[in-house]
C-alpha atoms as a PDB file:
ATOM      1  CA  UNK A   1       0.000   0.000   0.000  1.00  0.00           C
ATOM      2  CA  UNK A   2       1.303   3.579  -0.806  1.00  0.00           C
ATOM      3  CA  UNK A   3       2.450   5.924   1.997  1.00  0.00           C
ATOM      4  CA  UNK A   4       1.369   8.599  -0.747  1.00  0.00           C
ATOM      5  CA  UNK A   5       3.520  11.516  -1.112  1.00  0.00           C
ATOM      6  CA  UNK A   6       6.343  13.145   1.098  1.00  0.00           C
ATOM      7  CA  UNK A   7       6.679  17.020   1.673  1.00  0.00           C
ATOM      8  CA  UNK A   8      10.252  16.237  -0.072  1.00  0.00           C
ATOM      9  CA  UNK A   9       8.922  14.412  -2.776  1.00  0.00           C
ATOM     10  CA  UNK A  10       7.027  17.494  -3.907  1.00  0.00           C
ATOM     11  CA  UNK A  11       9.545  20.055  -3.028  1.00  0.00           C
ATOM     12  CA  UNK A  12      11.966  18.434  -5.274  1.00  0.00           C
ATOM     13  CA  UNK A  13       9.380  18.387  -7.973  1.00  0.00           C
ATOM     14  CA  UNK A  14       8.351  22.064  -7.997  1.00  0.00           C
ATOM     15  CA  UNK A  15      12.040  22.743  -7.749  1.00  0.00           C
ATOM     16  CA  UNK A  16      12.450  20.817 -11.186  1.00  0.00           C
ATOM     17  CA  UNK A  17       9.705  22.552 -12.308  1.00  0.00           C
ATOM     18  CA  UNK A  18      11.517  25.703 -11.291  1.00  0.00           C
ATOM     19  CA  UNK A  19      14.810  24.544 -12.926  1.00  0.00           C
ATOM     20  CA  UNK A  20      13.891  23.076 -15.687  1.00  0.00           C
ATOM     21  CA  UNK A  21      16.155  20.245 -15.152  1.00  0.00           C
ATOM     22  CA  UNK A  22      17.538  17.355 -12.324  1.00  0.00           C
ATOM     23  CA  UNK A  23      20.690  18.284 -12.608  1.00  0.00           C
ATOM     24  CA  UNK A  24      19.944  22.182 -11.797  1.00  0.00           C
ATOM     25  CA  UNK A  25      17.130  21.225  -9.274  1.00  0.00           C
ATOM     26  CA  UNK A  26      19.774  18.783  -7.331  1.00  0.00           C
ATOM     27  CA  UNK A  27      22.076  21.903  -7.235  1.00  0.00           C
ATOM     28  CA  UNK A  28      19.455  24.116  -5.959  1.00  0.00           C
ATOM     29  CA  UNK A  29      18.388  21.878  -3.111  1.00  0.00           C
ATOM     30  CA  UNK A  30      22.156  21.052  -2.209  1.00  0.00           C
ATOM     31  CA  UNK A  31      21.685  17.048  -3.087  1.00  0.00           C
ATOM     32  CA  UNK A  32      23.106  14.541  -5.540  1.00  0.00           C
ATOM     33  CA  UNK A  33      21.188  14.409  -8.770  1.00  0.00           C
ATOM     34  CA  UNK A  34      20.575  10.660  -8.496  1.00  0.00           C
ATOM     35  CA  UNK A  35      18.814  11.513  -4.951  1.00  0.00           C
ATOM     36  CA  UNK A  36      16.569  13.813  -6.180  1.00  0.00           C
ATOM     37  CA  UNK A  37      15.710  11.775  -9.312  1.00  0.00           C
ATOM     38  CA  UNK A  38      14.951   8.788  -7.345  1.00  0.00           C
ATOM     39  CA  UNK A  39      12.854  10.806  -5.097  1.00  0.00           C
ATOM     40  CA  UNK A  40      10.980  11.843  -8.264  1.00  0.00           C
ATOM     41  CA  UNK A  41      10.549   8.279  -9.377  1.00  0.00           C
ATOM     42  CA  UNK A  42       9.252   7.492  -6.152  1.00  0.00           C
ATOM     43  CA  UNK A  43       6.290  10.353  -6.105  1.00  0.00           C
ATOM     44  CA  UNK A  44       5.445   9.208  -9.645  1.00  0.00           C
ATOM     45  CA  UNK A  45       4.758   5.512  -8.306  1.00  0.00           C
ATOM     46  CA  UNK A  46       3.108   7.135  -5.353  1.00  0.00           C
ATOM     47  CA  UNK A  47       0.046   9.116  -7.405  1.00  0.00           C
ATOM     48  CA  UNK A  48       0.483   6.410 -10.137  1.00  0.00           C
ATOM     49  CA  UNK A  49       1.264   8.580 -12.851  1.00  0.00           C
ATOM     50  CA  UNK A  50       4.326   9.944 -14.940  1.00  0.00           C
ATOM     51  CA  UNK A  51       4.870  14.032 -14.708  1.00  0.00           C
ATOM     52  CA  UNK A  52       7.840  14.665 -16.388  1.00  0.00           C
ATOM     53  CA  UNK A  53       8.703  13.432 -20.153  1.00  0.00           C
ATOM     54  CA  UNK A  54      12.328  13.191 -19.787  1.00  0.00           C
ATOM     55  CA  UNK A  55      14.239  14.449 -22.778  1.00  0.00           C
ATOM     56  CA  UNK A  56      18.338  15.170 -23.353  1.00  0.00           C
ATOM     57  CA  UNK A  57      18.253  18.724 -22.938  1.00  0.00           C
ATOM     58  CA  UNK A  58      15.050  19.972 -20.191  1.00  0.00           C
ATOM     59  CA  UNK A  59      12.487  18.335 -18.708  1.00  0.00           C
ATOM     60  CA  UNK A  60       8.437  18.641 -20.017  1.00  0.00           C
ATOM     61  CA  UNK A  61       5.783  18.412 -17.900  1.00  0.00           C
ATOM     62  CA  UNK A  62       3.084  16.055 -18.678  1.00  0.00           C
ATOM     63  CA  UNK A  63      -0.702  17.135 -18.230  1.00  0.00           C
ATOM     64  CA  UNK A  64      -0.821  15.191 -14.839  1.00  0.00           C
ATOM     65  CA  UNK A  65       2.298  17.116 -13.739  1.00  0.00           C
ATOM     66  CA  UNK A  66       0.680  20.116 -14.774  1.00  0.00           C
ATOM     67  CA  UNK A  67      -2.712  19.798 -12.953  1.00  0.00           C
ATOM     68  CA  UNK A  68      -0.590  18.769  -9.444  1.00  0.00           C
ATOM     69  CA  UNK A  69       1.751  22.309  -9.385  1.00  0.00           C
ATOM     70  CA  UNK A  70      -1.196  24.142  -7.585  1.00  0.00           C
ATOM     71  CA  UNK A  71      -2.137  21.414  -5.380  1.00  0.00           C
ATOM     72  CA  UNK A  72       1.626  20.766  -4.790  1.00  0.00           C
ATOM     73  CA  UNK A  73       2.579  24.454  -3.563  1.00  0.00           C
ATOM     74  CA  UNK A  74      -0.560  24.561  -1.579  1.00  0.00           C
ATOM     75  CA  UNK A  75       0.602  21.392   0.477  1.00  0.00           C
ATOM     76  CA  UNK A  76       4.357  22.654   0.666  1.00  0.00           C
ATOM     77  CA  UNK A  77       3.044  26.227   1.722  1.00  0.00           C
ATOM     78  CA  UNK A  78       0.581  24.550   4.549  1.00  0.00           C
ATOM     79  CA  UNK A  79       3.087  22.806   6.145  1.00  0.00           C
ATOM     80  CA  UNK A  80       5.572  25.491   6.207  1.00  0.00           C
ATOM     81  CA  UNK A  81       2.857  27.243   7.667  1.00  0.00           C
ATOM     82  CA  UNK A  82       2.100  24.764   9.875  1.00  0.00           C
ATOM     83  CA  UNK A  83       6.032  24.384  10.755  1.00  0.00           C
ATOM     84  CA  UNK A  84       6.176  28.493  11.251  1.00  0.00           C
ATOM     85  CA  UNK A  85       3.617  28.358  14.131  1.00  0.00           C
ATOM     86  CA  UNK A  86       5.290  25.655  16.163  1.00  0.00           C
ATOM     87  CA  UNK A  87       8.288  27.273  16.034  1.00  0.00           C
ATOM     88  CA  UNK A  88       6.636  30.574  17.034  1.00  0.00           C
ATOM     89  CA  UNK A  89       4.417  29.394  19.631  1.00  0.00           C
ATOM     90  CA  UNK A  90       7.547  27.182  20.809  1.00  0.00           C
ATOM     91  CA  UNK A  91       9.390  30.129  21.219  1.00  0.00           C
ATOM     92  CA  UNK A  92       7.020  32.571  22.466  1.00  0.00           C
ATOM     93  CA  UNK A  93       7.776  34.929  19.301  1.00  0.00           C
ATOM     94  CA  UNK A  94       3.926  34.273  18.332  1.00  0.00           C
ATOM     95  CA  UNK A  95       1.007  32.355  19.559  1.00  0.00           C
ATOM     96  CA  UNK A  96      -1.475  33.362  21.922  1.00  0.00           C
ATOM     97  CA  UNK A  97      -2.457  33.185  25.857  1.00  0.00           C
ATOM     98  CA  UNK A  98      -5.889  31.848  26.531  1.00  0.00           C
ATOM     99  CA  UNK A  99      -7.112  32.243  30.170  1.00  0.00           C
ATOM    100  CA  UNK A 100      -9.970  33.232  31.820  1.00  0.00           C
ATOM    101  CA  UNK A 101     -10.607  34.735  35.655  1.00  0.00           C
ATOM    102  CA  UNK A 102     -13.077  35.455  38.416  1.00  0.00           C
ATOM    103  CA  UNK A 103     -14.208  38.687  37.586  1.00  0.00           C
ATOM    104  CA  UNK A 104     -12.392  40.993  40.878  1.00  0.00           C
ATOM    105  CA  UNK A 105      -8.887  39.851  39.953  1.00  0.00           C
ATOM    106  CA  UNK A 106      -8.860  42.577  37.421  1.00  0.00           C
ATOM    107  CA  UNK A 107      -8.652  44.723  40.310  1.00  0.00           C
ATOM    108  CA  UNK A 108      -4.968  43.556  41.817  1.00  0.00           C
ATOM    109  CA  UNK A 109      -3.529  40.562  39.449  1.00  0.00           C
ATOM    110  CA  UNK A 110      -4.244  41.117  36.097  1.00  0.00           C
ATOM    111  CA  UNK A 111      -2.610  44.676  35.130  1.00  0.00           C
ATOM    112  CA  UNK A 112       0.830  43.816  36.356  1.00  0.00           C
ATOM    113  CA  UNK A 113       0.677  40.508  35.281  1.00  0.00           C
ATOM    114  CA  UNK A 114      -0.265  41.156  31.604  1.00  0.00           C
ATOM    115  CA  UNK A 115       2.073  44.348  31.637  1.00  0.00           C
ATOM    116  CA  UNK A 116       5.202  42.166  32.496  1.00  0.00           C
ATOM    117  CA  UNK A 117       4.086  38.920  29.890  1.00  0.00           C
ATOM    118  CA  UNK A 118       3.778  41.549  27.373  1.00  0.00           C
ATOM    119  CA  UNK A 119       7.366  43.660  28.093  1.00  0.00           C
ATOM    120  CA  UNK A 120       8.873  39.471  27.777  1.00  0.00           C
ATOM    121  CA  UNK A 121       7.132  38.443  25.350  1.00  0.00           C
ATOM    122  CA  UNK A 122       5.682  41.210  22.943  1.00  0.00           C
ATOM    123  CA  UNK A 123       5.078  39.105  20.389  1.00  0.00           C
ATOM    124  CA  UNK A 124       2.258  36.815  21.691  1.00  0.00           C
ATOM    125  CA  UNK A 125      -1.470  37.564  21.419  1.00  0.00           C
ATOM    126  CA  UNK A 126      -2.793  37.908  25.108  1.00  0.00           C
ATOM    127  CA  UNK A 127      -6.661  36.826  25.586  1.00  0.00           C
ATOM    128  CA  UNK A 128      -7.794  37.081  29.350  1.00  0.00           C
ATOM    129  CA  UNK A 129     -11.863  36.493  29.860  1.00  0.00           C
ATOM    130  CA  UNK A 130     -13.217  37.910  33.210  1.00  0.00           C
ATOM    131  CA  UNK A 131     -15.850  35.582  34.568  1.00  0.00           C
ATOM    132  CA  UNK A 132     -17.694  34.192  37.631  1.00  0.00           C
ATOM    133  CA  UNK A 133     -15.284  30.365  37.991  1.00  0.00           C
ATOM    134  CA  UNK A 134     -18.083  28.539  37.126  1.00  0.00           C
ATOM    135  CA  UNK A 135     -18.205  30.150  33.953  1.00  0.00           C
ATOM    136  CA  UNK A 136     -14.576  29.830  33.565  1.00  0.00           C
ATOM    137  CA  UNK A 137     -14.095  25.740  34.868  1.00  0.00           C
ATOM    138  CA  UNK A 138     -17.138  25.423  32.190  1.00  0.00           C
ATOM    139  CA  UNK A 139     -14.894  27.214  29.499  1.00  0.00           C
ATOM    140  CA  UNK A 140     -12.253  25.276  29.970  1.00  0.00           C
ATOM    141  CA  UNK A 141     -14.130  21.649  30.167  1.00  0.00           C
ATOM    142  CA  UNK A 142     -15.231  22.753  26.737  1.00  0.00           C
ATOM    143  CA  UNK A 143     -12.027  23.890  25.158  1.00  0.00           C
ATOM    144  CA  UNK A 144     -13.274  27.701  24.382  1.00  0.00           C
ATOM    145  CA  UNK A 145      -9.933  28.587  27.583  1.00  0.00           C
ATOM    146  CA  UNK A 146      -7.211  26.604  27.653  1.00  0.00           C
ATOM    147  CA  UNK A 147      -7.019  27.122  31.683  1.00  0.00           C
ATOM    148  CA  UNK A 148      -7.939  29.544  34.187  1.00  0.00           C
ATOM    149  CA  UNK A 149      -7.604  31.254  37.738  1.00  0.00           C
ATOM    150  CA  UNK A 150     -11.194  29.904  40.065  1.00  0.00           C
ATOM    151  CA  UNK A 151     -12.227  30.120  42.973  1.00  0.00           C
ATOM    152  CA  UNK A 152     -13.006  27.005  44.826  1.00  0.00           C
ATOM    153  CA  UNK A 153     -15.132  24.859  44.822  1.00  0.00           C
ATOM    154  CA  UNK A 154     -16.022  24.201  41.483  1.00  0.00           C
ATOM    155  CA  UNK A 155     -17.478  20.821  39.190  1.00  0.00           C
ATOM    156  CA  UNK A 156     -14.537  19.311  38.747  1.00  0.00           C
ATOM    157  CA  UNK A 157     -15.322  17.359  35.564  1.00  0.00           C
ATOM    158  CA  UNK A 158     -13.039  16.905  32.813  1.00  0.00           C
ATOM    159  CA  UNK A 159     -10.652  19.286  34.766  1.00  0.00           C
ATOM    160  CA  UNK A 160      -7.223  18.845  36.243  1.00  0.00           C
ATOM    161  CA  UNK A 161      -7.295  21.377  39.579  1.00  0.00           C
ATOM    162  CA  UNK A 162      -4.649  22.484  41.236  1.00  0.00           C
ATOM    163  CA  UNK A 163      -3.710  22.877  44.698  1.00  0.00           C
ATOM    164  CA  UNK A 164      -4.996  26.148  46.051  1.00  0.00           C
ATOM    165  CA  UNK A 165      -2.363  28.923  44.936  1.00  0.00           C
ATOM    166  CA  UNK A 166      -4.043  31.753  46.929  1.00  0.00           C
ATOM    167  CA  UNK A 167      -5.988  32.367  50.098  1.00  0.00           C
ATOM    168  CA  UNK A 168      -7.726  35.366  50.824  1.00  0.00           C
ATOM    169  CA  UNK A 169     -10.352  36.109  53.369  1.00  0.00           C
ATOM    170  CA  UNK A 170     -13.672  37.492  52.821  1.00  0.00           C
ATOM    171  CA  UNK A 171     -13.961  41.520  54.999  1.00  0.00           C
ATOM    172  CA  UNK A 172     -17.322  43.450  55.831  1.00  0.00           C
ATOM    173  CA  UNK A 173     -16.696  46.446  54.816  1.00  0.00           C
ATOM    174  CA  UNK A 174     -18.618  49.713  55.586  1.00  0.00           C
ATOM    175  CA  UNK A 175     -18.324  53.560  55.705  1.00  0.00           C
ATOM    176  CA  UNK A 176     -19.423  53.915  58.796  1.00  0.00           C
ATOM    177  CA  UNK A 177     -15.953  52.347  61.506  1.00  0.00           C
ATOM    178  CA  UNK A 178     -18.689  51.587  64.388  1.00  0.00           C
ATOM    179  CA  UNK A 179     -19.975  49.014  62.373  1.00  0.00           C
ATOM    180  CA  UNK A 180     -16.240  47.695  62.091  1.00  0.00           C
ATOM    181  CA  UNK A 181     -15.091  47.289  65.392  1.00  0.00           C
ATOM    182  CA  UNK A 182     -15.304  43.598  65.970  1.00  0.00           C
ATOM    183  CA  UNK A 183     -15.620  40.376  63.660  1.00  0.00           C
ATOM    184  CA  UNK A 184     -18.909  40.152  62.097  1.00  0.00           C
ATOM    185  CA  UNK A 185     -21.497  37.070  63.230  1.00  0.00           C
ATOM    186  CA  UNK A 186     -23.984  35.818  60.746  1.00  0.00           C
ATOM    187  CA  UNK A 187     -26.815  37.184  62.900  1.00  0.00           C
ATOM    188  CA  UNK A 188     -25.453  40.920  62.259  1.00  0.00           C
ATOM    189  CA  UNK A 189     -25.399  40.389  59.270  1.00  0.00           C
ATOM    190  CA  UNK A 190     -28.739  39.096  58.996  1.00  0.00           C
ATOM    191  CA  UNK A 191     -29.929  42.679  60.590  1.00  0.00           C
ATOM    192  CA  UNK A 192     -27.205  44.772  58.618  1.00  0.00           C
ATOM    193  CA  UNK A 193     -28.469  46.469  54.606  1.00  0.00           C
ATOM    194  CA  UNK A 194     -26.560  44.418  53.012  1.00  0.00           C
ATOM    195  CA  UNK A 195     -24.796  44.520  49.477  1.00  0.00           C
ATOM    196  CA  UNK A 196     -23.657  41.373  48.127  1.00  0.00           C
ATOM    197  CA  UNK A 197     -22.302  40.783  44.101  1.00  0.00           C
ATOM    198  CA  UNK A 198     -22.580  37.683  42.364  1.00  0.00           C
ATOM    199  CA  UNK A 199     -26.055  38.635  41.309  1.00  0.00           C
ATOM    200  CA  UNK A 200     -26.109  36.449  38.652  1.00  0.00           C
ATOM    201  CA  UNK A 201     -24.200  33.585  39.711  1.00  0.00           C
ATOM    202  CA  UNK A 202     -25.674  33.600  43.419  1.00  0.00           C
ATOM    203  CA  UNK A 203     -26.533  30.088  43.455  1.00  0.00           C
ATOM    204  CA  UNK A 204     -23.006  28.847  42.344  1.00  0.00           C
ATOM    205  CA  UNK A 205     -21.498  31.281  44.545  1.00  0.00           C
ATOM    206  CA  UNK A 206     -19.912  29.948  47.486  1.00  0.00           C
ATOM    207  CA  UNK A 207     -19.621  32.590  49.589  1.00  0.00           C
ATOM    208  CA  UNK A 208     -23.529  33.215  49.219  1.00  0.00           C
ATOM    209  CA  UNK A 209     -23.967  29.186  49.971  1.00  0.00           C
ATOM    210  CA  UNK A 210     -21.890  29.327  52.828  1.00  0.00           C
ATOM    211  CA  UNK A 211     -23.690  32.497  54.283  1.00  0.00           C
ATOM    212  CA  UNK A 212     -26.782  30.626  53.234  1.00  0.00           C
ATOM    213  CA  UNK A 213     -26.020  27.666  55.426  1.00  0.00           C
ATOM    214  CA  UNK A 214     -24.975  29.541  58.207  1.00  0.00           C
ATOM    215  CA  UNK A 215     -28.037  31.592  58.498  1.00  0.00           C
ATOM    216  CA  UNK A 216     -29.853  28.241  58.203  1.00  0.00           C
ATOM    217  CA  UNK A 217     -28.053  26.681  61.066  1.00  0.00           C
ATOM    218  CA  UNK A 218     -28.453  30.169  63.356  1.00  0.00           C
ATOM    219  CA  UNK A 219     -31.967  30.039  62.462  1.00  0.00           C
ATOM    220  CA  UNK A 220     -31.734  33.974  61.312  1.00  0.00           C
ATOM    221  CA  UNK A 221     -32.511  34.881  57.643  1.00  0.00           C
ATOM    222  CA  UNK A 222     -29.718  36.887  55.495  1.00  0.00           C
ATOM    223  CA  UNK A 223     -31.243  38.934  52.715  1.00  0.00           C
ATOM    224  CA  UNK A 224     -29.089  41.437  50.633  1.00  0.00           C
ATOM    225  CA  UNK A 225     -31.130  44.642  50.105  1.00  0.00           C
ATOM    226  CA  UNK A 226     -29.275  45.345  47.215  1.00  0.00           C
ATOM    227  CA  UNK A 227     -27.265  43.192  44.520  1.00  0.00           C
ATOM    228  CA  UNK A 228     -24.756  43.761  42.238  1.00  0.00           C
ATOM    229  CA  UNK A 229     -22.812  42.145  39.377  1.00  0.00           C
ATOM    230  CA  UNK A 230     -19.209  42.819  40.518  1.00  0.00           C
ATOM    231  CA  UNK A 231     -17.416  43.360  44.356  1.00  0.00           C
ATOM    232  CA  UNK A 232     -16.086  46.665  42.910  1.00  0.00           C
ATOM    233  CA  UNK A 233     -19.677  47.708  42.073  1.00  0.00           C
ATOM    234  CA  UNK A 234     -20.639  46.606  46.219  1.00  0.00           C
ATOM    235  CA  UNK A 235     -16.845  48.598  47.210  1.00  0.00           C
ATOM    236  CA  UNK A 236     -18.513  51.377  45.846  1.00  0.00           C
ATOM    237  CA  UNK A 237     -21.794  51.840  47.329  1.00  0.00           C
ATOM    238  CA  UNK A 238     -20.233  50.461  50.151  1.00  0.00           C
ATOM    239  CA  UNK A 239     -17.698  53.700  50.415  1.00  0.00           C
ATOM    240  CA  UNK A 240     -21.228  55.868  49.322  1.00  0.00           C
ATOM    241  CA  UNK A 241     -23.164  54.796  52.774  1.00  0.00           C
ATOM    242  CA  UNK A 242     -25.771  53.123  50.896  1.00  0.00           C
ATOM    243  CA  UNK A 243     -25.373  50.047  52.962  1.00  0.00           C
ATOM    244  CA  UNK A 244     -22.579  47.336  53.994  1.00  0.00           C
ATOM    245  CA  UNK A 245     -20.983  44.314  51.798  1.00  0.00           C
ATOM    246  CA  UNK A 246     -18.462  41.744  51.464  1.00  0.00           C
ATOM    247  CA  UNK A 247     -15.710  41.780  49.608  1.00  0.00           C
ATOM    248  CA  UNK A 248     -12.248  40.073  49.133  1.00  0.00           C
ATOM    249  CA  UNK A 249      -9.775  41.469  51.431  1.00  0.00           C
ATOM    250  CA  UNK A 250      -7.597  41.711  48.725  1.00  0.00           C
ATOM    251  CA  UNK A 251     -10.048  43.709  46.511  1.00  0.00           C
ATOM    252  CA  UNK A 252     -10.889  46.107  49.371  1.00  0.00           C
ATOM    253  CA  UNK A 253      -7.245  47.076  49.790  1.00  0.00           C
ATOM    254  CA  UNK A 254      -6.736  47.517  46.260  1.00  0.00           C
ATOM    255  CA  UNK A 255      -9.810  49.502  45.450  1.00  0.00           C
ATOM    256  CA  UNK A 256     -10.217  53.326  44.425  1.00  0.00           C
ATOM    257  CA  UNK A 257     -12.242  53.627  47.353  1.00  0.00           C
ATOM    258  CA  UNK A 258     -10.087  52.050  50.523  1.00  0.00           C
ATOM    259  CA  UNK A 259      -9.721  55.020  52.140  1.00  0.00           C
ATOM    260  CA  UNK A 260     -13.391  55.697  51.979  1.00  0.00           C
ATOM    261  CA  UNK A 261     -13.972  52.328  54.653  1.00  0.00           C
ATOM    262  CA  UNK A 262     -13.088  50.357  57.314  1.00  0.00           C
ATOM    263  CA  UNK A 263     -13.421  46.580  57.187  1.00  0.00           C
ATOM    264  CA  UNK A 264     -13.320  43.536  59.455  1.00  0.00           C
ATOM    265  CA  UNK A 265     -13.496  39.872  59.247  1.00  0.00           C
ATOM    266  CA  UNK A 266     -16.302  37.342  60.007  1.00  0.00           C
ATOM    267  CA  UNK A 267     -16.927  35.072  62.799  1.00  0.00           C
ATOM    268  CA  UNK A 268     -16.027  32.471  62.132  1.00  0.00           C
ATOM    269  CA  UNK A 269     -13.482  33.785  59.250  1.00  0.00           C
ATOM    270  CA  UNK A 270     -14.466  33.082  55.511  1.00  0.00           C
ATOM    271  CA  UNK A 271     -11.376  31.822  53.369  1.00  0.00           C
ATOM    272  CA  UNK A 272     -11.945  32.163  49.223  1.00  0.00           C
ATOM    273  CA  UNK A 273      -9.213  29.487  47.887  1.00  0.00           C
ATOM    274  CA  UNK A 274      -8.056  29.769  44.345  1.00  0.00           C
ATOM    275  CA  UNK A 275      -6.683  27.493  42.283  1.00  0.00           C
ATOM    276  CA  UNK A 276      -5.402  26.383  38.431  1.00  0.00           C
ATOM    277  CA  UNK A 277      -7.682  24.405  36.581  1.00  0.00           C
ATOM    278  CA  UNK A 278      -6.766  23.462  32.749  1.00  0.00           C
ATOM    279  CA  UNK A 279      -8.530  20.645  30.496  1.00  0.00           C
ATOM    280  CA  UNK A 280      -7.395  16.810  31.821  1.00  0.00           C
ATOM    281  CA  UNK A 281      -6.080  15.778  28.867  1.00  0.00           C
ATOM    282  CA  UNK A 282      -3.441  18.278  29.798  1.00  0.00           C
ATOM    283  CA  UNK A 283      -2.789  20.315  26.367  1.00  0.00           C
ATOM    284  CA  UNK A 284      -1.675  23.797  26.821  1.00  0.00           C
ATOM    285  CA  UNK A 285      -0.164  26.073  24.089  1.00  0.00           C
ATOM    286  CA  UNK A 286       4.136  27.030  25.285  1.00  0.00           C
ATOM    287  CA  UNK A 287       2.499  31.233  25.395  1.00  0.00           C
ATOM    288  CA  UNK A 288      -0.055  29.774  28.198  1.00  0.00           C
ATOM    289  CA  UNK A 289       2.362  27.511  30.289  1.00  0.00           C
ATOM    290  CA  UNK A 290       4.396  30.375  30.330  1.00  0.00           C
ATOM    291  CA  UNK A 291       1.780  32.982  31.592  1.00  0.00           C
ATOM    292  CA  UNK A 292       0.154  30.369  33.838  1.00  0.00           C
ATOM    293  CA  UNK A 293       3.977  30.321  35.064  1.00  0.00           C
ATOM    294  CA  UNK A 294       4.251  34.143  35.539  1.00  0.00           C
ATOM    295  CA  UNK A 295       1.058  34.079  37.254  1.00  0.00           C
ATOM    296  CA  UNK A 296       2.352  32.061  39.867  1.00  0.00           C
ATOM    297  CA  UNK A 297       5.102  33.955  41.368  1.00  0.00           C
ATOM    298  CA  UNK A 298       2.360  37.464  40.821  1.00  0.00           C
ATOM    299  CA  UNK A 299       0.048  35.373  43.176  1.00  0.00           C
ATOM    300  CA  UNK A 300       2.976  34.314  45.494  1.00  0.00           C
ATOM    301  CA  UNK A 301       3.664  38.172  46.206  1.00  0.00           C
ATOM    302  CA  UNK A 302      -0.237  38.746  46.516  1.00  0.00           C
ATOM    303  CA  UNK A 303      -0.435  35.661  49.110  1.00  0.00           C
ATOM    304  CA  UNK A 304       1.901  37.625  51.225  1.00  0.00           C
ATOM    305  CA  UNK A 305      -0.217  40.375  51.153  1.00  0.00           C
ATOM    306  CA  UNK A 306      -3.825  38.370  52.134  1.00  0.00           C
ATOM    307  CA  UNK A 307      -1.672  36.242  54.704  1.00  0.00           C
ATOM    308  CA  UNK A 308      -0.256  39.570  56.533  1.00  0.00           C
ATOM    309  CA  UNK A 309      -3.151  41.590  57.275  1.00  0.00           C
ATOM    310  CA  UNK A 310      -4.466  42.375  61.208  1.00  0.00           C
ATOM    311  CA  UNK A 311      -8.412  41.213  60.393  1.00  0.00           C
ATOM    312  CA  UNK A 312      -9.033  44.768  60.935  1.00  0.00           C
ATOM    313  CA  UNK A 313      -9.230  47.778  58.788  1.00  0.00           C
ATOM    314  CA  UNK A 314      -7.811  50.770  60.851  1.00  0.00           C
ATOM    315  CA  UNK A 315      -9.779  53.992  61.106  1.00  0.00           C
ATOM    316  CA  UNK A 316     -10.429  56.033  57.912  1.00  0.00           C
ATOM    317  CA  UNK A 317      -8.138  58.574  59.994  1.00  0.00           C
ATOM    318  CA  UNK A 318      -5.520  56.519  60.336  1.00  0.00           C
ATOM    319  CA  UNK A 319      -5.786  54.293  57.326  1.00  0.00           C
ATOM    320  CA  UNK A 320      -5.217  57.852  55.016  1.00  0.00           C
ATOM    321  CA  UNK A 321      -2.205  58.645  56.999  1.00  0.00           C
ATOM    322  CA  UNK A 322      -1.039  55.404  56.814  1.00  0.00           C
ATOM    323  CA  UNK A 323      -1.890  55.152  53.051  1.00  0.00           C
ATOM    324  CA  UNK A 324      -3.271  51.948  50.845  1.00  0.00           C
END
């Protein structure tokens, strides 16, 4: 049975083509002339048909070896092509990242993380989709990311997870520092007018199942008075007075409006985990490996931050001397 023909095959007969002859052909492509004519011999006996009638002086294309020139350069060209891309995306001179996020981390991971991919690798295309993690996990199981930054849990299906690369704790924040001045039970926040985001994703939300179950278990009700899409959208009316929320410490202290608010923790504390989650079948493009691997030491530095902090946002007074 036929192997059919090779990429060399047809190189060496669009450079006799070119030539005009196997001996000028052979020169061209730096090989012996006998090489290159058995290599011709070989593609004829692979599509079963002669293209070249041979005479002393230049060769003459037959109609079979006519029709093929088109179809020939189009295969060379594809996998040259084809070869140009690996090598780019091999070394990160093209290609493109493919990653998707929980929508707050935007607000203190994503700028300097994208800034510093781009100023090493300026090259590669840079796609970053901001969504809730259940969105993202659900992107990736279907191949539309190739990986992504979630919060935990998440349906784990078809997805390789890894160990939690961040911990941050959830803060109630509010204008007003009286409401601040110890950690916050469920049942004050079951009397408190509260803000919470995730509006559309509330039910895969797990800071709004956990609050759920407390409340269930302390027999009190919790019922935001207002929601919102995004925790910057809840920072801000937050900082306006138009009632309390919960946030990511780590998006409080990074938002336009920290000095506008005081936060504190909950009783019992509320940890939001992150982790890695690609496809299982493992595939990632070299320009995502490498950002995923950026990403890592940017959320190092940031785990420093979440793990160092009192539980307690000071004063506005004191917070504006002291800075962000």
């Amino acid at each position: 049975m036929s192997e059919g023909p090779t990429l060399r095959q047809l190189r060496y007969f669009l450079r006799s083509v070119e030539a005009g002859s196997f001996s000028a052909a052979a020169a061209a492509e730096h090989v012996a002339q006998p090489s290159l004519s058995e290599q011709i011999r070989r593609l004829e006996r692979n599509i079963g048909a002669q293209l070249f009638t041979r005479t002393n002086r230049t060769l003459q294309l037959t109609d079979v070896g006519r029709m093929i020139i088109p179809l020939a350069r189009q295969t060379v060209r594809s996998a040259d092509d084809l070869a140009a891309t690996a090598r780019e995306a091999r070394t990160l001179t093209g290609g493109e990242v493919s990653f998707g996020t929980f929508s707050s981390a935007h607000r203190y991971l994503l700028t300097p993380l994208i800034t510093e991919f781009r100023s090493l690798h300026p090259q590669v295309k840079v796609k970053i989709v901001g969504l809730n993690s259940s969105e993202v996990a659900n992107a990736v199981r279907n191949g539309d990311l190739e990986a992504g930054l979630v919060q935990l849990p998440i349906d784990e299906t078809r997805l390789a997870v890894s160990d939690p690369v961040l911990v941050d704790e959830v803060v109630y924040v509010s204008a007003d520092a009286n409401r601040t001045g110890q950690p916050i039970s469920i049942e004050d926040l079951s009397r408190a007018t509260l803000i919470l985001s995730e509006a559309r994703w509330q039910a895969d939300d797990p800071l709004r199942r956990s609050i759920a179950a407390r409340a269930e278990a302390a027999s009190v009700e919790v019922a935001p008075t207002i929601e919102v899409e995004f925790q910057s959208a809840a920072m801000e009316l937050a900082a306006d007075g138009i009632g309390d929320t919960l946030v990511s410490y780590l998006v409080a202290r990074s938002h336009e409006s920290a000095n506008k608010v005081t936060w504190v923790a909950l009783d019992p504390p509320y940890e939001e985990r992150f982790a890695f989650v690609t496809h299982v079948s493992g595939s990632l493009s070299p320009a995502t490996r490498q950002f995923m691997s950026l990403a890592h030491r940017h959320i190092s530095a940031l785990q420093s931050v979440a793990s160092g902090w009192s539980g307690r946002r000071p004063t506005r007074t004191a917070a504006s001397e002291n800075g962000r």
